[in-house]
Protein backbone atom coordinates (compact mmCIF):
# COMPACT_ATOMS: atom_id res chain seq x y z
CA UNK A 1 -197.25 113.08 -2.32
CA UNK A 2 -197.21 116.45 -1.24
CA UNK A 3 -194.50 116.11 1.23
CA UNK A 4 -191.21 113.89 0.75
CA UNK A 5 -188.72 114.37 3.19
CA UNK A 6 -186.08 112.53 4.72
CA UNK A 7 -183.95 115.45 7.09
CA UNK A 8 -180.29 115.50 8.41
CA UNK A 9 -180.44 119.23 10.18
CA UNK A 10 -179.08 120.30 13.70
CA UNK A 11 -179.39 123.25 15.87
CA UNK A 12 -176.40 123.92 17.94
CA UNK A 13 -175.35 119.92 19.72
CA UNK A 14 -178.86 118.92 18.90
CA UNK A 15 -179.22 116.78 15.67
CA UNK A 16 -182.33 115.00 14.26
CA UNK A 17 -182.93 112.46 11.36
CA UNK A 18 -186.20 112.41 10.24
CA UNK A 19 -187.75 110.74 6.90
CA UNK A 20 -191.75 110.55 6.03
CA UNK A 21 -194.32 111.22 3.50
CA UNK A 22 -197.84 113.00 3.08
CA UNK A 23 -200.42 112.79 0.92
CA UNK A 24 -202.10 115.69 -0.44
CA UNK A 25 -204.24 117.33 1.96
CA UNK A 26 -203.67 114.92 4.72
CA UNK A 27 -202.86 115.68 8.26
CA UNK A 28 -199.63 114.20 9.79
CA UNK A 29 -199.66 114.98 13.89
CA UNK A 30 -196.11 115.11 15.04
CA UNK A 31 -196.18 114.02 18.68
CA UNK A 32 -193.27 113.43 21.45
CA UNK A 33 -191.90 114.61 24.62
CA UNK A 34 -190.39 117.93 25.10
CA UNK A 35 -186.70 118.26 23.19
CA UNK A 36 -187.65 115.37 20.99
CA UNK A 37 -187.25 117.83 17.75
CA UNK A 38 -190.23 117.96 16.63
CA UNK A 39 -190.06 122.19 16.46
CA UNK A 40 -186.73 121.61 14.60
CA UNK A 41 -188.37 119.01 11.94
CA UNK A 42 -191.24 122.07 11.36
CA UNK A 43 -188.30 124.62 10.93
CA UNK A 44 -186.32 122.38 8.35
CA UNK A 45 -189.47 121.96 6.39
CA UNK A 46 -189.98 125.72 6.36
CA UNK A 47 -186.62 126.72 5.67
CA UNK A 48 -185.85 128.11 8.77
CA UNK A 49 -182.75 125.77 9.50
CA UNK A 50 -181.03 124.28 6.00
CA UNK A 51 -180.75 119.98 6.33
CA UNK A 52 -176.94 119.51 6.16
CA UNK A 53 -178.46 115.76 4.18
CA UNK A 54 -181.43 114.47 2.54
CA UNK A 55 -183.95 116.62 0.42
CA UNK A 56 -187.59 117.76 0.79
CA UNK A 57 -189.78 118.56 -1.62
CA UNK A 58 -192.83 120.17 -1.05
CA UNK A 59 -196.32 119.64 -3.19
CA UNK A 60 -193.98 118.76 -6.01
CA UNK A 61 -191.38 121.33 -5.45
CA UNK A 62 -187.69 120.37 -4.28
CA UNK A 63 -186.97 123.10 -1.89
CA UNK A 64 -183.95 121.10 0.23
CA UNK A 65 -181.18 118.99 -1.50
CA UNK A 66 -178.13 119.68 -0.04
CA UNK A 67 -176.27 117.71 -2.59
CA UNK A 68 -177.37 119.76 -5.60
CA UNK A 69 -176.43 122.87 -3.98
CA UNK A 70 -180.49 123.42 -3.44
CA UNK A 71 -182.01 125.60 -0.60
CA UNK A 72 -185.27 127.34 -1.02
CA UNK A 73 -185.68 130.65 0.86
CA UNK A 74 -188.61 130.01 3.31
CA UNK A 75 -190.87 133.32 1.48
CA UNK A 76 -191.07 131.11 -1.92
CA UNK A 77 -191.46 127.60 -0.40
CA UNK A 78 -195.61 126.90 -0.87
CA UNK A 79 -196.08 126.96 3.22
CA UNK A 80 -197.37 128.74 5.66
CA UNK A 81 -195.94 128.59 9.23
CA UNK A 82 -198.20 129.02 12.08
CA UNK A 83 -196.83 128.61 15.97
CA UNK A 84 -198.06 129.21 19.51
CA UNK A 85 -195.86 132.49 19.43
CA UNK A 86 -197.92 134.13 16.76
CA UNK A 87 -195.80 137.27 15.93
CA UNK A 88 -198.52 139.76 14.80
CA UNK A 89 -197.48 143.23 13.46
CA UNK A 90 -197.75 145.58 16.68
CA UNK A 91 -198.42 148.26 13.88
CA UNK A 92 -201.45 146.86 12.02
CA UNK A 93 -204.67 146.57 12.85
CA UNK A 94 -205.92 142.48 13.07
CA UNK A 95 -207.38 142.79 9.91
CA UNK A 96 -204.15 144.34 8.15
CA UNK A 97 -202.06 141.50 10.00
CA UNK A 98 -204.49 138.73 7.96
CA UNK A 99 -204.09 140.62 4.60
CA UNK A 100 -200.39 140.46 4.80
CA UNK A 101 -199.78 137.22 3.54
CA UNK A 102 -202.16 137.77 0.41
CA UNK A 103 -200.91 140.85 -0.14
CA UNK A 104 -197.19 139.30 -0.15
CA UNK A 105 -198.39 136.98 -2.11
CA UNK A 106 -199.37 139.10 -4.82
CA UNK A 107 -203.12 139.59 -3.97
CA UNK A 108 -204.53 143.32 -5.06
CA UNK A 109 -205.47 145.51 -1.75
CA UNK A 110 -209.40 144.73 -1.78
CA UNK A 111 -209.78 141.19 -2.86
CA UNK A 112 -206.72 140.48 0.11
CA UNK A 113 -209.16 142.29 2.53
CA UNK A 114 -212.07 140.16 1.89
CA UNK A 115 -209.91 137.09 1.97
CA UNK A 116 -208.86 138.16 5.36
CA UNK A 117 -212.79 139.32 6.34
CA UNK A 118 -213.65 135.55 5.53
CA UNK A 119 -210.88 134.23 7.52
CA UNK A 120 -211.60 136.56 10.77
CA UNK A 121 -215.32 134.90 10.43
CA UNK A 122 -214.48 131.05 10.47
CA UNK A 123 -212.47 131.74 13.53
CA UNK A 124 -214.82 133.92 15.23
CA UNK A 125 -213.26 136.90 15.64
CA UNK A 126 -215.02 139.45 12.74
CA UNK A 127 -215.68 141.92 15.29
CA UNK A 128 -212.04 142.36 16.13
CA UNK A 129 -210.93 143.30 12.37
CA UNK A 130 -209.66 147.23 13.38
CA UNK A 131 -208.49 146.84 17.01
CA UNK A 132 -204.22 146.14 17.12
CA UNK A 133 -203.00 143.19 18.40
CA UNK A 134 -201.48 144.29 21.95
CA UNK A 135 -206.01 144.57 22.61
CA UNK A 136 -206.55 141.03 22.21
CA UNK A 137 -206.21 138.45 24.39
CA UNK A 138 -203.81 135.28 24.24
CA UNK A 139 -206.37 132.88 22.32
CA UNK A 140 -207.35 135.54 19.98
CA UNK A 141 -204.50 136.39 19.01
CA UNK A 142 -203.70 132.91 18.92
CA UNK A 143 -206.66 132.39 16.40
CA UNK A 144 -205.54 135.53 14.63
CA UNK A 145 -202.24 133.96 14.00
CA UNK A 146 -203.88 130.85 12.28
CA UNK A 147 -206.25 132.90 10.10
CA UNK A 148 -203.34 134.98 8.78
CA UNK A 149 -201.60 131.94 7.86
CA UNK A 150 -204.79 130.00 6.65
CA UNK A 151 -205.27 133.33 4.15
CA UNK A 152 -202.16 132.90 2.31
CA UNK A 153 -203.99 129.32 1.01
CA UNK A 154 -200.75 127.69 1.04
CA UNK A 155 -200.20 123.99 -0.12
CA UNK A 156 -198.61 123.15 3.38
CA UNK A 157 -199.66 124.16 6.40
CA UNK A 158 -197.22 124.18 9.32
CA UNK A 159 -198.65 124.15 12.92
CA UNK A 160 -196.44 124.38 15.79
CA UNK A 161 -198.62 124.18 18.42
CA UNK A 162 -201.68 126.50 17.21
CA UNK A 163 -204.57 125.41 19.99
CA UNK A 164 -202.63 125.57 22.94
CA UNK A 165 -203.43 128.96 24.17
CA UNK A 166 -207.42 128.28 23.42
CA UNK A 167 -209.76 127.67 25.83
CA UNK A 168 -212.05 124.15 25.67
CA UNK A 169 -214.90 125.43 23.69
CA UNK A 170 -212.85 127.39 20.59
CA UNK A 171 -210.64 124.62 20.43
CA UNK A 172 -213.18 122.69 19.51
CA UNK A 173 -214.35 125.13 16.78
CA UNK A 174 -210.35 125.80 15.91
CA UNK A 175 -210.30 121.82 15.45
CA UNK A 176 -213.64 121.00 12.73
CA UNK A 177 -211.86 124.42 11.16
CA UNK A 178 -208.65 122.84 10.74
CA UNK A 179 -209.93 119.65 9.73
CA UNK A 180 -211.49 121.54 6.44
CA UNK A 181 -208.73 123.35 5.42
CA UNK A 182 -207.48 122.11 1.96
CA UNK A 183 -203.71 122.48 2.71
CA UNK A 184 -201.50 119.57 3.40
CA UNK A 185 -201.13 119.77 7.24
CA UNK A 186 -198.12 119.10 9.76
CA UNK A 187 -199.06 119.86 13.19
CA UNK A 188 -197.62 119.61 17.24
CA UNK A 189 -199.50 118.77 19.29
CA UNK A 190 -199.60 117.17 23.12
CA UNK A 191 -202.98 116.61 22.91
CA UNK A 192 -204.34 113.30 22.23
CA UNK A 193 -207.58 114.62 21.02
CA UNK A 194 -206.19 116.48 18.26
CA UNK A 195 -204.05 113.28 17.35
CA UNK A 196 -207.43 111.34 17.10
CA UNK A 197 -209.63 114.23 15.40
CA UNK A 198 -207.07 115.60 12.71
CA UNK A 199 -204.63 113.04 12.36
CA UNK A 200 -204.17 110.33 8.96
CA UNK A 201 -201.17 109.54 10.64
CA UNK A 202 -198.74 109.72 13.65
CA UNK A 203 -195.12 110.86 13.86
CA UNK A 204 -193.42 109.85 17.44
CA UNK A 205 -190.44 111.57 17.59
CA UNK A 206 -187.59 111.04 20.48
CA UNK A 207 -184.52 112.08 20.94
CA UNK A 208 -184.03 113.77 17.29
CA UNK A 209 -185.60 109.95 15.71
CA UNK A 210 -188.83 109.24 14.11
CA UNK A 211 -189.57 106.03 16.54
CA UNK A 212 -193.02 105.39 15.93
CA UNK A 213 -195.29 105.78 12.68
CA UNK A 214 -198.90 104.84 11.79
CA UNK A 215 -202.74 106.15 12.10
CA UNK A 216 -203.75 106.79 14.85
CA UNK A 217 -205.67 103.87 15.45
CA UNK A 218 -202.14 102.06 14.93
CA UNK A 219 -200.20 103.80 17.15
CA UNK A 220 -202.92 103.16 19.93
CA UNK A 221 -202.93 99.62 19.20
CA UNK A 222 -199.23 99.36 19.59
CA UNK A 223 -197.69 101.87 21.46
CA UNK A 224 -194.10 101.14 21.19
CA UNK A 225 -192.18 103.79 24.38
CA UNK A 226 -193.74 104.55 27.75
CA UNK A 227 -194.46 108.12 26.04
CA UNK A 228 -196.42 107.32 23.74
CA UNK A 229 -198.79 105.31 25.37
CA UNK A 230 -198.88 107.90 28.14
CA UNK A 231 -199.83 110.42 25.90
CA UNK A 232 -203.02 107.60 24.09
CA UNK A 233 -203.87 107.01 27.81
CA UNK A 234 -202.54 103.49 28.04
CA UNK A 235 -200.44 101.65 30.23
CA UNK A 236 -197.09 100.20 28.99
CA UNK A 237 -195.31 97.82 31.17
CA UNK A 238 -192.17 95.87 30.18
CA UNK A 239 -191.05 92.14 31.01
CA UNK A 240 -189.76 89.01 30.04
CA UNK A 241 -192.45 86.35 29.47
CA UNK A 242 -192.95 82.44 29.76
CA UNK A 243 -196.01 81.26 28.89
CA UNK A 244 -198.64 83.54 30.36
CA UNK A 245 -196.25 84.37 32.76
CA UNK A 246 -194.59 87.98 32.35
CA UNK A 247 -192.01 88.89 34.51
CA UNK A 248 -191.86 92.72 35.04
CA UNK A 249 -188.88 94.68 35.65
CA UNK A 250 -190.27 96.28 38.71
CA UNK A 251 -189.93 92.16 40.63
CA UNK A 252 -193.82 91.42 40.04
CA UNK A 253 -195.16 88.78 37.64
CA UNK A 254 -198.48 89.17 35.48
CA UNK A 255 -200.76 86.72 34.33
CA UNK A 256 -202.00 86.75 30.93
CA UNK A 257 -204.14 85.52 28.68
CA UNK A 258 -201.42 85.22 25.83
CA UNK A 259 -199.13 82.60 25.93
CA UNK A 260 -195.39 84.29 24.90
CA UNK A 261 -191.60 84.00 25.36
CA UNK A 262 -188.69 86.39 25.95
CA UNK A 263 -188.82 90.22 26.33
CA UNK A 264 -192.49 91.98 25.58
CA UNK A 265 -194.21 95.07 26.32
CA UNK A 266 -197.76 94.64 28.07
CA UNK A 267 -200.30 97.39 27.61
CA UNK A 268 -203.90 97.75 29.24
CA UNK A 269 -206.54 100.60 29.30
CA UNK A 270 -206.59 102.65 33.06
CA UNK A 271 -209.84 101.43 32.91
CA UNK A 272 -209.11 98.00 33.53
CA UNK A 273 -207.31 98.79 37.05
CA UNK A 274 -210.10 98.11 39.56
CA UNK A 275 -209.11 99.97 43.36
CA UNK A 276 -210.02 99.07 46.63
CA UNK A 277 -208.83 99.28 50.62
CA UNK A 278 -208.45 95.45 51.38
CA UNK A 279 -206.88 92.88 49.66
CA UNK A 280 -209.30 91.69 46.91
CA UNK A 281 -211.22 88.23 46.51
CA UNK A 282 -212.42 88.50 42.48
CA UNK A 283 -211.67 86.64 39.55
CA UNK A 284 -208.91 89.17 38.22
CA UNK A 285 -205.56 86.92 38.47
CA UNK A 286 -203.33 89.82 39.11
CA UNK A 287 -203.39 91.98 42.46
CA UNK A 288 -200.96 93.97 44.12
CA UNK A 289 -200.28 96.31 46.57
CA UNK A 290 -199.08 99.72 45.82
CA UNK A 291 -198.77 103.26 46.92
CA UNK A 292 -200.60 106.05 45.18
CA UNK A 293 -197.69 108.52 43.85
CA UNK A 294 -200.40 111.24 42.77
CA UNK A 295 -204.14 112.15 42.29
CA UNK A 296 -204.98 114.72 39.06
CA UNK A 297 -208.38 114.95 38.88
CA UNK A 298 -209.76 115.63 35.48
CA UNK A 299 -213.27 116.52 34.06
CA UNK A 300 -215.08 113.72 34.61
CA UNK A 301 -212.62 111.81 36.73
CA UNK A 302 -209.63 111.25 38.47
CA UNK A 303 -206.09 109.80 37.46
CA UNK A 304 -204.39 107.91 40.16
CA UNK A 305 -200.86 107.20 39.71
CA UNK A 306 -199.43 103.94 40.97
CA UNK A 307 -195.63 103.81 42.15
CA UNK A 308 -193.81 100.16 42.16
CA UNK A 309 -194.42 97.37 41.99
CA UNK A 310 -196.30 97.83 38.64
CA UNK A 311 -196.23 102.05 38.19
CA UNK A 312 -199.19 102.82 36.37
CA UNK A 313 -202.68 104.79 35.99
CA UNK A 314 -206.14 103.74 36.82
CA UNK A 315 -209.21 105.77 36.41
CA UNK A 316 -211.60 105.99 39.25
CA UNK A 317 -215.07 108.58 39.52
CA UNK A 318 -214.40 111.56 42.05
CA UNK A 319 -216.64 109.37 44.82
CA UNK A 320 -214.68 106.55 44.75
CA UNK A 321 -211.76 108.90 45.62
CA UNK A 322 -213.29 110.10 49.21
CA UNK A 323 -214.68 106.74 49.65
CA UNK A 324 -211.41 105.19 49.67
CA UNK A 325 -209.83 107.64 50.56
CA UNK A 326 -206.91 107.77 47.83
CA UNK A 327 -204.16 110.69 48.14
CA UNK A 328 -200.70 111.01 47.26
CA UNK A 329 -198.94 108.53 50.15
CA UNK A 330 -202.08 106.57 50.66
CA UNK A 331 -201.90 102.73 50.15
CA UNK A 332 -204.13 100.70 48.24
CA UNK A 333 -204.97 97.23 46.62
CA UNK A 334 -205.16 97.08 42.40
CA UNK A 335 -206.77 94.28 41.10
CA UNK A 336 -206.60 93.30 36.75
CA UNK A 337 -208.20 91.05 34.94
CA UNK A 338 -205.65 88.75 32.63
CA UNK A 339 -207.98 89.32 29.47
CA UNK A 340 -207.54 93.02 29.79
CA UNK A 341 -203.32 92.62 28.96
CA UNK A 342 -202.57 92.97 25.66
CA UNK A 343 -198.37 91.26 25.24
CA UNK A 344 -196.38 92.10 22.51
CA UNK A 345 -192.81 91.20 21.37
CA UNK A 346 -190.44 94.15 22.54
């Protein structure tokens, strides 16, 4: 394993417990809403704020163990720390600012320089090498920032973050880039692309906890809070069933196509939710009425947000929005077909 870690640490009132292992050169996507801890689990691992428990060793190297009276200085811990914040050297040109690590590391004045030539050229950006940093715009110096850490070839990689400030296409280079580094790889994110392209597996963290683990895939399959499956684009509803009868907190009942008993969680796809103006007459066994709480229209289509009884998401195409004329107030029937729930003890 090239990470072991199980974390006591707190900043300030805010404490988080966190435990989980990494293989070598895998990618572990640390996912949750905003507070959760997830910068604070990045920041233990790099040294930045000492575990009061627990230990962490790193590609075979215990850098944390409270107990022992062990805590690595983050400069000679084999990582590399990379967040949206970048922190380039005003002073240097971009070039310079890539060298530095190398160069820290030991690496002679020319051979650090090519290093950080090669590195400027898998993130696009060679032409750049001799202007400063206050001349380049957010995502390249954004992309910068990763290629400066990237160049120190460290055995972890921490990234905090790293696409956000890109724009569609370069994330999309930025992600087939990351996914060929060599380095063992933590990374936040709040995208669920980059949880499906880069991740081996899933950390959910809430409320200082690891609640969730698993691939991707697993996580999907079985998203286990109303976060999680908002962020994998699914629906999470939560009853009490009998039979194929589920209850649901919000006063409705659902029919399913799985017979269970006592408290569950129901999920479905967006997909499934079929709109219309009038009440409808189809073969789905569950309809309701329900007020649209919000409209975000996306690339290809449009999100519309159900309020009570069952608050959810549906996906429509940008026509069906004029033709049924759906905005935030509107009223509208949703119709769901009982072999689209998927129930689940809670």
């Amino acid at each position: 394993m090239s990470i072991q870690a199980e974390i006591h640490a707190a900043t300030g009132d805010f404490s988080i417990h966190a435990a989980f292992d990494a293989p070598t050169g895998s990618c572990t996507a640390i996912v949750g809403p905003n507070g959760a801890g997830k910068t604070t689990l990045v920041h233990a691992l790099a040294g930045l704020i000492p575990p009061r428990q627990g230990r962490i060793v790193l590609a075979g190297e215990v850098v944390d163990d409270p107990a022992q009276g062990i805590q690595t200085p983050p400069d000679r811990r084999p990582i590399a720390l990379h967040s949206q914040h970048n922190l380039l050297f005003p002073h240097l040109s971009v070039v310079d600012n890539v060298a530095f690590g190398p160069r820290c590391a030991g690496l002679a004045a020319r051979p650090a320089r090519q290093r950080a030539e090669e590195w400027l050229s898998r993130v696009g950006l060679a032409d750049l090498a001799e202007l400063r940093p206050a001349q380049l715009s957010g995502g390249q110096a954004q992309r910068v920032g990763l290629a400066r850490a990237a160049a120190c070839e460290p055995a972890v990689l921490l990234l905090d973050e790293s696409l956000a400030s890109l724009d569609a296409e370069t994330r999309t280079d930025v992600r087939h880039l990351l996914a060929d580094i060599e380095a063992t790889r933590v990374l936040i994110t709040h995208d669920p692309v980059e949880t499906r392209v880069l991740a081996d597996q899933l950390l959910v963290m809430e409320k200082g906890e690891i609640v969730q683990t698993g691939t991707p895939e697993e996580v999907a399959a079985d998203p286990r809070t109303p976060w999680t499956a908002g962020l994998l684009d699914i629906n999470l509803l939560t009853g009490t069933a009998a039979g194929t009868e589920v209850a649901l907190e919000g006063g409705l009942t659902l029919t399913t196509a799985t017979p269970m008993t006592g408290p569950v969680l129901v999920t479905f796809s967006p997909a499934a939710v079929t709109l219309s103006t009038v009440e409808p007459h189809t073969s789905a066994r569950n309809t309701w009425e329900a007020e649209v709480a919000r409209i975000q229209p996306e690339s290809d289509r449009v999100r519309v947000l159900l309020g009570a009884p069952v608050p959810c998401q549906a996906w429509v195409t940008p026509q069906a929005v004029g033709e049924l004329g759906l905005r935030g107030g509107s009223r509208c029937w949703a119709a769901l077909k009982a072999t689209e729930l998927t129930v689940r003890e809670a």
